[in-house]
Protein backbone atom coordinates (compact mmCIF):
# COMPACT_ATOMS: atom_id res chain seq x y z
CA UNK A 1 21.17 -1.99 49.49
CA UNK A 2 23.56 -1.34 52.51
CA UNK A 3 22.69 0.38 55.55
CA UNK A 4 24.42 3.96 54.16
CA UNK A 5 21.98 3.66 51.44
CA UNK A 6 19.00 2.90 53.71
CA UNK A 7 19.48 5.99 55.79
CA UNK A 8 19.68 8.21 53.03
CA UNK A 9 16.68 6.55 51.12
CA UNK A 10 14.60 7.37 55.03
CA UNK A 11 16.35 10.33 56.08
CA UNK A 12 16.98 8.40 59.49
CA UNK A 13 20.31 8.02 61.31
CA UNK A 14 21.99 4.65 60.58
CA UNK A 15 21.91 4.50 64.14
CA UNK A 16 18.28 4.47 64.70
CA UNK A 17 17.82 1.33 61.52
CA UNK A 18 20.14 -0.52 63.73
CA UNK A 19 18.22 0.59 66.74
CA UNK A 20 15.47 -0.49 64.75
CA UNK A 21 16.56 -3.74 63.74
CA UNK A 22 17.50 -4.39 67.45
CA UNK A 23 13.97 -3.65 68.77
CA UNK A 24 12.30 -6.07 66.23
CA UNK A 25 10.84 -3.32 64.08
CA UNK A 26 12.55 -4.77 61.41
CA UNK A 27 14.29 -8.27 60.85
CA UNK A 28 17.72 -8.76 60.92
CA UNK A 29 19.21 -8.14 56.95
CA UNK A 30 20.74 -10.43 55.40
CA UNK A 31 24.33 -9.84 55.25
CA UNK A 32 27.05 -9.64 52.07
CA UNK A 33 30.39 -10.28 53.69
CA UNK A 34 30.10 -7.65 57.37
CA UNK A 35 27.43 -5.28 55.29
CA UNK A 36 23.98 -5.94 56.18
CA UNK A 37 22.24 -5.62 52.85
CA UNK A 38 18.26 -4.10 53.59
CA UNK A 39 15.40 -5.17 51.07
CA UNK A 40 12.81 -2.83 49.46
CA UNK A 41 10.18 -3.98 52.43
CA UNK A 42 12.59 -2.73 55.36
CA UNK A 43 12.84 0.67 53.67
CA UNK A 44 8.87 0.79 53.49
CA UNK A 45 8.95 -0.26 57.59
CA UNK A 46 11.53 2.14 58.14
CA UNK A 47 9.39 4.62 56.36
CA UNK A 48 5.95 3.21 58.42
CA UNK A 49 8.12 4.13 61.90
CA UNK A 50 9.37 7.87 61.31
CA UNK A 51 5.87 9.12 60.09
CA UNK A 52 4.47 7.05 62.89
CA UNK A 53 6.91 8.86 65.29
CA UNK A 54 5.78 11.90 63.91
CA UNK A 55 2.19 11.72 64.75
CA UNK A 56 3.00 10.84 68.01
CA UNK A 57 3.37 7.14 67.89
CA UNK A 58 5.69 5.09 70.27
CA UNK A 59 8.01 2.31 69.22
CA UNK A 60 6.40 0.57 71.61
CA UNK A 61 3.26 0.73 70.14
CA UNK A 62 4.56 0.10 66.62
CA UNK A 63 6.13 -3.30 68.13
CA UNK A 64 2.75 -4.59 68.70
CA UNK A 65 1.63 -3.39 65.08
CA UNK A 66 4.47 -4.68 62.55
CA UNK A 67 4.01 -8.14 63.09
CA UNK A 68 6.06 -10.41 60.38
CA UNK A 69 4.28 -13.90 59.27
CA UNK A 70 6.82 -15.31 56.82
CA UNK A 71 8.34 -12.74 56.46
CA UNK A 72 6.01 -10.18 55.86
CA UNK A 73 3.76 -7.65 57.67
CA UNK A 74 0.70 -8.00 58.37
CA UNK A 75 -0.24 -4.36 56.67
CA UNK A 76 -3.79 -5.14 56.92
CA UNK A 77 -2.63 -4.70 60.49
CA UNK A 78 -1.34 -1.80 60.38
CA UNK A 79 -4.11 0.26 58.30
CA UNK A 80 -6.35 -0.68 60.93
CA UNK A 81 -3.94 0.52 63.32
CA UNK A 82 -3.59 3.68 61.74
CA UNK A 83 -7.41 4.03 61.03
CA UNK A 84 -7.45 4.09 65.17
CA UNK A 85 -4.46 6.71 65.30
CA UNK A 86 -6.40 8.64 62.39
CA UNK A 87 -9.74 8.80 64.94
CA UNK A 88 -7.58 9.63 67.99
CA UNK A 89 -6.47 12.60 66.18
CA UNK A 90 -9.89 13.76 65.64
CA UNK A 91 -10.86 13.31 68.58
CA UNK A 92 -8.26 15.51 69.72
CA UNK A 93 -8.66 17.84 67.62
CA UNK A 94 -12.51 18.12 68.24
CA UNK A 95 -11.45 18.16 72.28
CA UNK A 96 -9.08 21.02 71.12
CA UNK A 97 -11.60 23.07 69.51
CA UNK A 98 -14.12 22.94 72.19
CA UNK A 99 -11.75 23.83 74.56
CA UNK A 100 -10.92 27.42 72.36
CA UNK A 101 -14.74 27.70 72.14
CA UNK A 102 -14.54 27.67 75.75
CA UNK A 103 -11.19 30.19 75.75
CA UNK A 104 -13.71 32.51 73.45
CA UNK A 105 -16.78 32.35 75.29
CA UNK A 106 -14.70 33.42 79.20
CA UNK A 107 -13.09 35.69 76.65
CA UNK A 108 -16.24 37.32 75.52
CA UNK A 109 -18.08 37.44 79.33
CA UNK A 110 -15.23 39.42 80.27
CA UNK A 111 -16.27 43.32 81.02
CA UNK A 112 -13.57 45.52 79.94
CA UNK A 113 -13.65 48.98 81.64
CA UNK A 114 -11.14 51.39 80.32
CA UNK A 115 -9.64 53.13 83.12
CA UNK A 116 -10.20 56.68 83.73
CA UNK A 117 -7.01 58.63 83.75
């Protein structure tokens, strides 16, 4: 499929796939005349980066994750990568919590006094 199709299949900008395709994140397409011509596999990495993004993961860190080895990614890779993002955001969310426990408890010690008029 060409790049018009890609971006509507992912909802991203044909200027971040070629972005994309610059940075490594994907491989260069093949091309059919001046179209580049994207498989099935680079929509599913395109895919992989914008919910990454959305959780709050850099392109940097998705470089080191979507490694290709003949042509394909490692995915076993990048569960394991996403096991670790998975646990970070539990762990922020538990850090979160304790924190509004925190909020409650100053909340609760506090002596309100209406003021006499």
């Amino acid at each position: 499929m060409y790049i018009g199709e890609a971006a509507k299949i992912t909802g991203l900008s044909i200027k971040a796939i070629r972005f994309y395709e610059e940075k490594g994140l994907i491989p260069k397409p093949n091309r059919s005349g001046r179209y580049r011509v994207y498989q099935h596999s680079d929509i599913e990495i395109l895919l992989l980066i914008k919910e990454a993004k959305s959780f709050g993961v850099t392109l940097a860190q998705l470089k080191s994750v979507i490694v290709y080895s003949n042509g394909q990614v490692d995915w076993a890779e990048v569960q394991a990568f996403l096991a670790l993002q998975r646990n970070r955001i539990i762990d922020e969310i538990r850090t979160l919590k304790d924190q509004i426990n925190k909020i409650d408890e100053c909340v609760s010690q506090i002596n309100v006094c209406p003021l006499s008029a």
